[in-house]
C-alpha atoms as a PDB file:
ATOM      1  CA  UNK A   1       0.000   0.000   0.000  1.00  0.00           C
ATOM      2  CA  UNK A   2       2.798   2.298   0.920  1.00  0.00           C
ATOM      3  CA  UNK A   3       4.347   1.682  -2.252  1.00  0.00           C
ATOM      4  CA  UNK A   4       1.422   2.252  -4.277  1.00  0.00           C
ATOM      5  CA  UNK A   5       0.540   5.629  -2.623  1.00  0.00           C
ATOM      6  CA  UNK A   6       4.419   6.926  -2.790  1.00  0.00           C
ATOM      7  CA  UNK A   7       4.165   5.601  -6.897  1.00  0.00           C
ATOM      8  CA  UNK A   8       0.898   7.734  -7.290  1.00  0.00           C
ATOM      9  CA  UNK A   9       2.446  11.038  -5.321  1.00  0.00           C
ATOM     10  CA  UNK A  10       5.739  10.666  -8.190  1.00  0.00           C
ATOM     11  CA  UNK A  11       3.068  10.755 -11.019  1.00  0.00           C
ATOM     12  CA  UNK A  12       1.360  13.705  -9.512  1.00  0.00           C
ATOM     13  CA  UNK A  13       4.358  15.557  -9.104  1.00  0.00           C
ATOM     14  CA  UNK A  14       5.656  14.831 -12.828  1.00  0.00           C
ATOM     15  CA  UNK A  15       1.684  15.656 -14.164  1.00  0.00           C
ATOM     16  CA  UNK A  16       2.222  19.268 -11.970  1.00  0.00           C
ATOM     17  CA  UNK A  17       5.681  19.763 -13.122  1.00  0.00           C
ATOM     18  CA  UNK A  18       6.764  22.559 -15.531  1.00  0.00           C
ATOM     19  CA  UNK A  19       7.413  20.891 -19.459  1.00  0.00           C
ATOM     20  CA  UNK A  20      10.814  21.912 -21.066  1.00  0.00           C
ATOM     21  CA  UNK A  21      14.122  21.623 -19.741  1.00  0.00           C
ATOM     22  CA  UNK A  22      15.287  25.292 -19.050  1.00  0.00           C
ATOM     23  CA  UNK A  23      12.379  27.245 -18.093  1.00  0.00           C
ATOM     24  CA  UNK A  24      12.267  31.101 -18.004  1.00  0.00           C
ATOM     25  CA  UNK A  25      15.006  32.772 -15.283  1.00  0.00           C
ATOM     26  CA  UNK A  26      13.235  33.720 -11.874  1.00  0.00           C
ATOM     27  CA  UNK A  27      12.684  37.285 -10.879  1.00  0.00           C
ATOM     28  CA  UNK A  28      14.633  36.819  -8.142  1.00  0.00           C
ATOM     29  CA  UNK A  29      17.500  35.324  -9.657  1.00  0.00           C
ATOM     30  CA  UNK A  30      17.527  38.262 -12.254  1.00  0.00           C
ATOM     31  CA  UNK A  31      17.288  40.838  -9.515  1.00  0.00           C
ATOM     32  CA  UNK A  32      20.637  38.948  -8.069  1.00  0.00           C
ATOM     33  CA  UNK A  33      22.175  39.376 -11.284  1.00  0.00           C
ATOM     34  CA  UNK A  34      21.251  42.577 -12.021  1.00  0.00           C
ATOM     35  CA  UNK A  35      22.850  43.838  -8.350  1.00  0.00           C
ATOM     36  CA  UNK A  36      26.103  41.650  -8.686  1.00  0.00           C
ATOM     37  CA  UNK A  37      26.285  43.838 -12.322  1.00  0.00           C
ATOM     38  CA  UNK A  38      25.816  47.094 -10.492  1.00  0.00           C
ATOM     39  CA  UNK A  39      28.440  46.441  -8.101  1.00  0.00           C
ATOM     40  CA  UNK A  40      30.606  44.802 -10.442  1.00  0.00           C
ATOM     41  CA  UNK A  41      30.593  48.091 -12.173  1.00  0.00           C
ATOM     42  CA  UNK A  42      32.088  50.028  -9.442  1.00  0.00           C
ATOM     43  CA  UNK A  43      34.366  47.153  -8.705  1.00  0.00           C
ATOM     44  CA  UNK A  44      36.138  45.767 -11.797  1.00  0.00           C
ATOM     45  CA  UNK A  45      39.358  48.322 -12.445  1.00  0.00           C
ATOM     46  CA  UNK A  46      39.017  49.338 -16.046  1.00  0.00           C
ATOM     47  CA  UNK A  47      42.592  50.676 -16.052  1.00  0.00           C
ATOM     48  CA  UNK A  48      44.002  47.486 -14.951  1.00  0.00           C
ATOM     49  CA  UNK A  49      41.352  45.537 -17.801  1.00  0.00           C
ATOM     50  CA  UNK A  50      43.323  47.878 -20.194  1.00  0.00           C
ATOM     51  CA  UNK A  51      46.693  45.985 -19.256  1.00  0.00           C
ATOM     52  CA  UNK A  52      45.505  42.295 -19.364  1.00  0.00           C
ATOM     53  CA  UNK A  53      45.629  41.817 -23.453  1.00  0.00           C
ATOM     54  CA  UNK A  54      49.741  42.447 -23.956  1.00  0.00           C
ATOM     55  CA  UNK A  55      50.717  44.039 -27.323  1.00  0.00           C
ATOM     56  CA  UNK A  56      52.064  40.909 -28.491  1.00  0.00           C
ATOM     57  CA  UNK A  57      48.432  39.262 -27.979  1.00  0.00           C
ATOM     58  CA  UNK A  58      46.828  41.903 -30.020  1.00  0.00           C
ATOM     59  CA  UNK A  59      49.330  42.104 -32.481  1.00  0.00           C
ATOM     60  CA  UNK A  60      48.753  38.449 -33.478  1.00  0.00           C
ATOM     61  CA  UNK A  61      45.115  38.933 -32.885  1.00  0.00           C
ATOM     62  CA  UNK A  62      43.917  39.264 -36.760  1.00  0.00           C
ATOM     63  CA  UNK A  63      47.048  37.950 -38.576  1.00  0.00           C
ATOM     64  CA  UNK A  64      46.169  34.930 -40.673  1.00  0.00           C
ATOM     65  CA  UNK A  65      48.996  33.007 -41.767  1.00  0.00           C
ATOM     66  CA  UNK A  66      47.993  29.888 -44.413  1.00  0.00           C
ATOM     67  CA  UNK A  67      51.187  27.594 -42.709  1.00  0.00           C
ATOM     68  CA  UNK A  68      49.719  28.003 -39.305  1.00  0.00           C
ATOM     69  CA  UNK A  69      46.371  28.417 -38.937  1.00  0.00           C
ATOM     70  CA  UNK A  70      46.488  29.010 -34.841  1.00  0.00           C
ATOM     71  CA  UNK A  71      48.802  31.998 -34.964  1.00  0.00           C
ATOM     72  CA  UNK A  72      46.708  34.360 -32.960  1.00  0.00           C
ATOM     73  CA  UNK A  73      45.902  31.580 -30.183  1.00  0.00           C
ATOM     74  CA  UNK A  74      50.079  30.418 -30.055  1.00  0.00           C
ATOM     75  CA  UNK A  75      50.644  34.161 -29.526  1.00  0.00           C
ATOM     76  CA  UNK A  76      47.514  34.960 -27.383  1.00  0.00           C
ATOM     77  CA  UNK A  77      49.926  36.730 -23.960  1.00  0.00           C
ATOM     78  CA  UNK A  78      48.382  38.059 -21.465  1.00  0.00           C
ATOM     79  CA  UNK A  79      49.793  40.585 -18.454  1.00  0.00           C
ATOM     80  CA  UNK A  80      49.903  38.154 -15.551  1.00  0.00           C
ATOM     81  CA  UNK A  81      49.071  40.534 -12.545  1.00  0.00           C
ATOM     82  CA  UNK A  82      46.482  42.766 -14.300  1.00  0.00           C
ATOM     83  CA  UNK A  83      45.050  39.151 -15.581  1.00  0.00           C
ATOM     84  CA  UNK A  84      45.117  37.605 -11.601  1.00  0.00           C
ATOM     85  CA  UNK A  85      43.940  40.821 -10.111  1.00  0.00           C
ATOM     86  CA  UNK A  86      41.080  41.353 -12.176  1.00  0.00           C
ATOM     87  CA  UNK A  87      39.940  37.388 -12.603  1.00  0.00           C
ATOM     88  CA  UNK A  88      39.608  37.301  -8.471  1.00  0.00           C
ATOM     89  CA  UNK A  89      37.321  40.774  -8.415  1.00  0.00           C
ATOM     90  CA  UNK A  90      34.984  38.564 -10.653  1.00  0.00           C
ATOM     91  CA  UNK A  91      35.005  35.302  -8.800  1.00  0.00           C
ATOM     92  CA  UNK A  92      34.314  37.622  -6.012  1.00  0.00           C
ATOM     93  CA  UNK A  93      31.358  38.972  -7.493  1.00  0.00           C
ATOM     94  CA  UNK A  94      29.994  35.647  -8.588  1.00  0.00           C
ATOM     95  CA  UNK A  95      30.160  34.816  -4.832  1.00  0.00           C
ATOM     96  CA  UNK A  96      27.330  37.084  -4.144  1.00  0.00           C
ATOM     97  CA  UNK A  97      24.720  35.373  -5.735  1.00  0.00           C
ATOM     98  CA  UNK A  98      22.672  32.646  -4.081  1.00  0.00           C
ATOM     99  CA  UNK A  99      23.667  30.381  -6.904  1.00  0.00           C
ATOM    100  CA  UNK A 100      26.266  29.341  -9.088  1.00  0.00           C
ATOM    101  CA  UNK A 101      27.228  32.285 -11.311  1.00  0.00           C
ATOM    102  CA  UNK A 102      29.610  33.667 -13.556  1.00  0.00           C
ATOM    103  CA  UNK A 103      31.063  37.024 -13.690  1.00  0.00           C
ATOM    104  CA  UNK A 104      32.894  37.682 -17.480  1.00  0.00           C
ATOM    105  CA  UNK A 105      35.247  40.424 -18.486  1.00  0.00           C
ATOM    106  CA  UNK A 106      34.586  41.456 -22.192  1.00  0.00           C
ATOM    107  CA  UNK A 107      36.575  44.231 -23.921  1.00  0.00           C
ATOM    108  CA  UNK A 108      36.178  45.580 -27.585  1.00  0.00           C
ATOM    109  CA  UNK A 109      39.360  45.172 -29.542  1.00  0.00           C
ATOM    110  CA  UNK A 110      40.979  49.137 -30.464  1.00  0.00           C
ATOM    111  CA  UNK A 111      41.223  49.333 -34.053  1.00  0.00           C
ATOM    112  CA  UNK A 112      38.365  46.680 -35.132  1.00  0.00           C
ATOM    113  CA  UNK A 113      35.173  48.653 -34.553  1.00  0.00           C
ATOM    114  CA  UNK A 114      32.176  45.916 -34.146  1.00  0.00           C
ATOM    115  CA  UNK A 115      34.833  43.335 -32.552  1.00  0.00           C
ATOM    116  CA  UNK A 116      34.583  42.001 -29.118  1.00  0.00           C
ATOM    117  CA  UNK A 117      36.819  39.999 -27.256  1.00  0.00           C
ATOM    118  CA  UNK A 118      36.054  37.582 -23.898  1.00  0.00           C
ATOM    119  CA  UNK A 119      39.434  38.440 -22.280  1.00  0.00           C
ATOM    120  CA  UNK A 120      38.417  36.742 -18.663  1.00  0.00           C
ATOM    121  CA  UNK A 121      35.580  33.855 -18.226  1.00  0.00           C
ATOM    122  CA  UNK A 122      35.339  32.635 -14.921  1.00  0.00           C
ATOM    123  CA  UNK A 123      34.643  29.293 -13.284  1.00  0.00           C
ATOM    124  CA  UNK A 124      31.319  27.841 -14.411  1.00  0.00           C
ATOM    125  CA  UNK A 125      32.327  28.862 -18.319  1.00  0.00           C
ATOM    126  CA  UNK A 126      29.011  30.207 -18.411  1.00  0.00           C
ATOM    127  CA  UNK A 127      28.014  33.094 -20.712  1.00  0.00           C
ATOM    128  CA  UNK A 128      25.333  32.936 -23.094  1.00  0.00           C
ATOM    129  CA  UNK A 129      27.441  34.807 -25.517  1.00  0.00           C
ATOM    130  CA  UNK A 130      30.269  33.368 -25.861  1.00  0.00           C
ATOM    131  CA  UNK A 131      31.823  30.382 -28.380  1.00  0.00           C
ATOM    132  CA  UNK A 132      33.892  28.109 -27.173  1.00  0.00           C
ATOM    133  CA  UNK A 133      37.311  28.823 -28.873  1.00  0.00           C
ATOM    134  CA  UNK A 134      36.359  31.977 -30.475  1.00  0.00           C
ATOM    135  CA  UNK A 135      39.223  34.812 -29.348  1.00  0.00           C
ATOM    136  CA  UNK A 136      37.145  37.726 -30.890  1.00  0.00           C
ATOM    137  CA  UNK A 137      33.812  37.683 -32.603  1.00  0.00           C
ATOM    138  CA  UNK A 138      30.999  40.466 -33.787  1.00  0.00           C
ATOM    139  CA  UNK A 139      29.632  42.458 -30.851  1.00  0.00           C
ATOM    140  CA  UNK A 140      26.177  41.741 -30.475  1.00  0.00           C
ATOM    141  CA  UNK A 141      23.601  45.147 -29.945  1.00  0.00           C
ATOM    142  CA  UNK A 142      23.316  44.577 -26.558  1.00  0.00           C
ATOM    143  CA  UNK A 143      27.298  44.746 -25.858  1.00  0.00           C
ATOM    144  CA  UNK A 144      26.924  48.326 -28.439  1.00  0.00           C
ATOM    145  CA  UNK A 145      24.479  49.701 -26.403  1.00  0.00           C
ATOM    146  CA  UNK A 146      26.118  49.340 -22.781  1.00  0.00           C
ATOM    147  CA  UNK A 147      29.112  50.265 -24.418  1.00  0.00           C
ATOM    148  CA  UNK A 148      27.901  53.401 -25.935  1.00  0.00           C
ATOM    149  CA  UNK A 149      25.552  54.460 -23.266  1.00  0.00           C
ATOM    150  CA  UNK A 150      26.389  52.732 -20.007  1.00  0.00           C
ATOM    151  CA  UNK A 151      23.184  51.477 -19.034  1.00  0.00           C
ATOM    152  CA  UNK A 152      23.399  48.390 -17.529  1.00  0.00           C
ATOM    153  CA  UNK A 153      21.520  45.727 -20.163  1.00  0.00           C
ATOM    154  CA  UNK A 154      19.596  42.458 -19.234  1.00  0.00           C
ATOM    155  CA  UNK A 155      19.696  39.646 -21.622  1.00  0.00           C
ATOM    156  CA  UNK A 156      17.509  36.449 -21.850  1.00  0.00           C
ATOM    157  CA  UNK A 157      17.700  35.145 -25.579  1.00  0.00           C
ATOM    158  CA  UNK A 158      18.749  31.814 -25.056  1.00  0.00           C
ATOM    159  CA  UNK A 159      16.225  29.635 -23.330  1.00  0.00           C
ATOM    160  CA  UNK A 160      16.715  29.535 -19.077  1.00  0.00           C
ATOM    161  CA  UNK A 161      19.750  32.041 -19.484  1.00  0.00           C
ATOM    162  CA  UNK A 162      20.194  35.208 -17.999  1.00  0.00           C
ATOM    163  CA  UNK A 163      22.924  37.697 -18.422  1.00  0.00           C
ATOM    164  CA  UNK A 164      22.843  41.439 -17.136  1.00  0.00           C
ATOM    165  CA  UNK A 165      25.577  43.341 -18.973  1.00  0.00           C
ATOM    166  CA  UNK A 166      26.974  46.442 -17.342  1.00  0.00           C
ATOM    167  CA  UNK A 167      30.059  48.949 -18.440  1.00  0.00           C
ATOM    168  CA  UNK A 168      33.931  49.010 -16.951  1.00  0.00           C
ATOM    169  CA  UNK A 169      34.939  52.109 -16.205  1.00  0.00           C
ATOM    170  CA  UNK A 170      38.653  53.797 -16.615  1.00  0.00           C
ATOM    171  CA  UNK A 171      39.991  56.440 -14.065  1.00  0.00           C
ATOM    172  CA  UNK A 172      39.326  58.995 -16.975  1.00  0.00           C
ATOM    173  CA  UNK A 173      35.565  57.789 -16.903  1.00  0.00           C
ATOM    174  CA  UNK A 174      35.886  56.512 -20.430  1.00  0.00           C
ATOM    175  CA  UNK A 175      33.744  52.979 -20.784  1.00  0.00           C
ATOM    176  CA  UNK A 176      36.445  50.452 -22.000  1.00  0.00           C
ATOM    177  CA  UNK A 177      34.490  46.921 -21.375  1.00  0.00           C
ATOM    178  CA  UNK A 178      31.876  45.410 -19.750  1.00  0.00           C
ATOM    179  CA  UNK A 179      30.839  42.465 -17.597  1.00  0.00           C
ATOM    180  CA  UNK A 180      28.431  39.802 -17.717  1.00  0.00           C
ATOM    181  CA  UNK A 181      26.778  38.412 -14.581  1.00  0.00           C
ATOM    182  CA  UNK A 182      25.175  35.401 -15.657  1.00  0.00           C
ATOM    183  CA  UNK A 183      23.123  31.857 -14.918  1.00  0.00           C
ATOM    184  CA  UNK A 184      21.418  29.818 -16.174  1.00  0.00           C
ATOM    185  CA  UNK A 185      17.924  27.659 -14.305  1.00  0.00           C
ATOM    186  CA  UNK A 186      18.907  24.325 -14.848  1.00  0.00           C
ATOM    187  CA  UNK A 187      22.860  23.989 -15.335  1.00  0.00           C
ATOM    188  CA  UNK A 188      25.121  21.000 -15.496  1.00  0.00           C
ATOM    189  CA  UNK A 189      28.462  21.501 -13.840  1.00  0.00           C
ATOM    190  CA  UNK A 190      30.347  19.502 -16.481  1.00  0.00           C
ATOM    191  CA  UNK A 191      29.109  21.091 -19.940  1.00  0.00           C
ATOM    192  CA  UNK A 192      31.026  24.076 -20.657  1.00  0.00           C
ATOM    193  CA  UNK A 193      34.431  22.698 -18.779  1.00  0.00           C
ATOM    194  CA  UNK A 194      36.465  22.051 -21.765  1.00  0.00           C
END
């Protein structure tokens, strides 16, 4: 009998339970986002983000060579201490959400207008923007209008994702990146670990 009436509770529950497997983003977790974004904002050092990509790095960045097709990503250098300090401000931000999150450093590339690079992506590899690989790719209008206006931009276009976008500032008050905060509802740990 006990079986029977702990079978029927399971069915009940699956009948009552939402269909699809990533269901729209809670308010609350977008509210969480959307705070961790405003304090990232005041947090994240824009004139230490300026270091992290070293000349070398961008130099390489759009060379194509037909002998070796990975030139940019052999030559892709980074400035270790403006790299480390910067990567812990964001896995300190993703800290202040009540569940696992990501906090992303993205930074258009000088001298390639519409270009976007992913210079830091943090634990989780979570961003709904991002392609595995990619070292630059087209900004999207979201990233154009937080970097042209400085509002802070909430994103939901993929299915159970949720990014809020907000601008880096330098000490001059000139926007020079922007960060993601983002989740995901349903999220296995293991997917985006490459």
């Amino acid at each position: 009998m006990r079986i029977a009436c702990l079978l029927a509770s399971v069915l009940m529950l699956a009948a009552v339970a939402p269909a699809g497997k990533n269901p729209a983003p809670s308010s609350s977790m977008r509210q969480e986002l959307e705070n961790v974004a405003r304090v990232g904002s005041v947090m994240v050092d824009g004139d230490v983000c300026q270091k992290i990509v070293t000349p070398l790095a961008k130099e390489y960045m759009f060379k194509v060579d037909p002998k070796d097709p990975w030139l940019a990503g052999d030559n892709y250098d980074v400035d270790d201490v403006a790299f480390n300090t910067t990567k812990k401000t964001l896995a300190r931000l993703s800290h202040l959400t009540s569940f696992p999150s990501d906090v992303n450093l993205w930074m258009p590339i000088d001298g390639h207008p519409g270009k976007i690079q992913m210079v830091i992506r943090n634990k989780n590899e979570m961003s709904q923007f991002w392609r595995w690989g990619d070292l630059y790719q087209d900004m999207l209008p979201s990233m154009e209008t937080v970097l042209k206006t400085g509002q802070r931009v909430t994103v939901a276009d993929r299915p159970g994702w949720i990014s809020v976008l907000a601008p880096v500032y330098n000490s001059l008050g000139d926007i020079v990146g922007l960060i993601e905060a983002v989740s995901r509802d349903k999220m296995d740990a293991h997917e985006n670990v490459k």
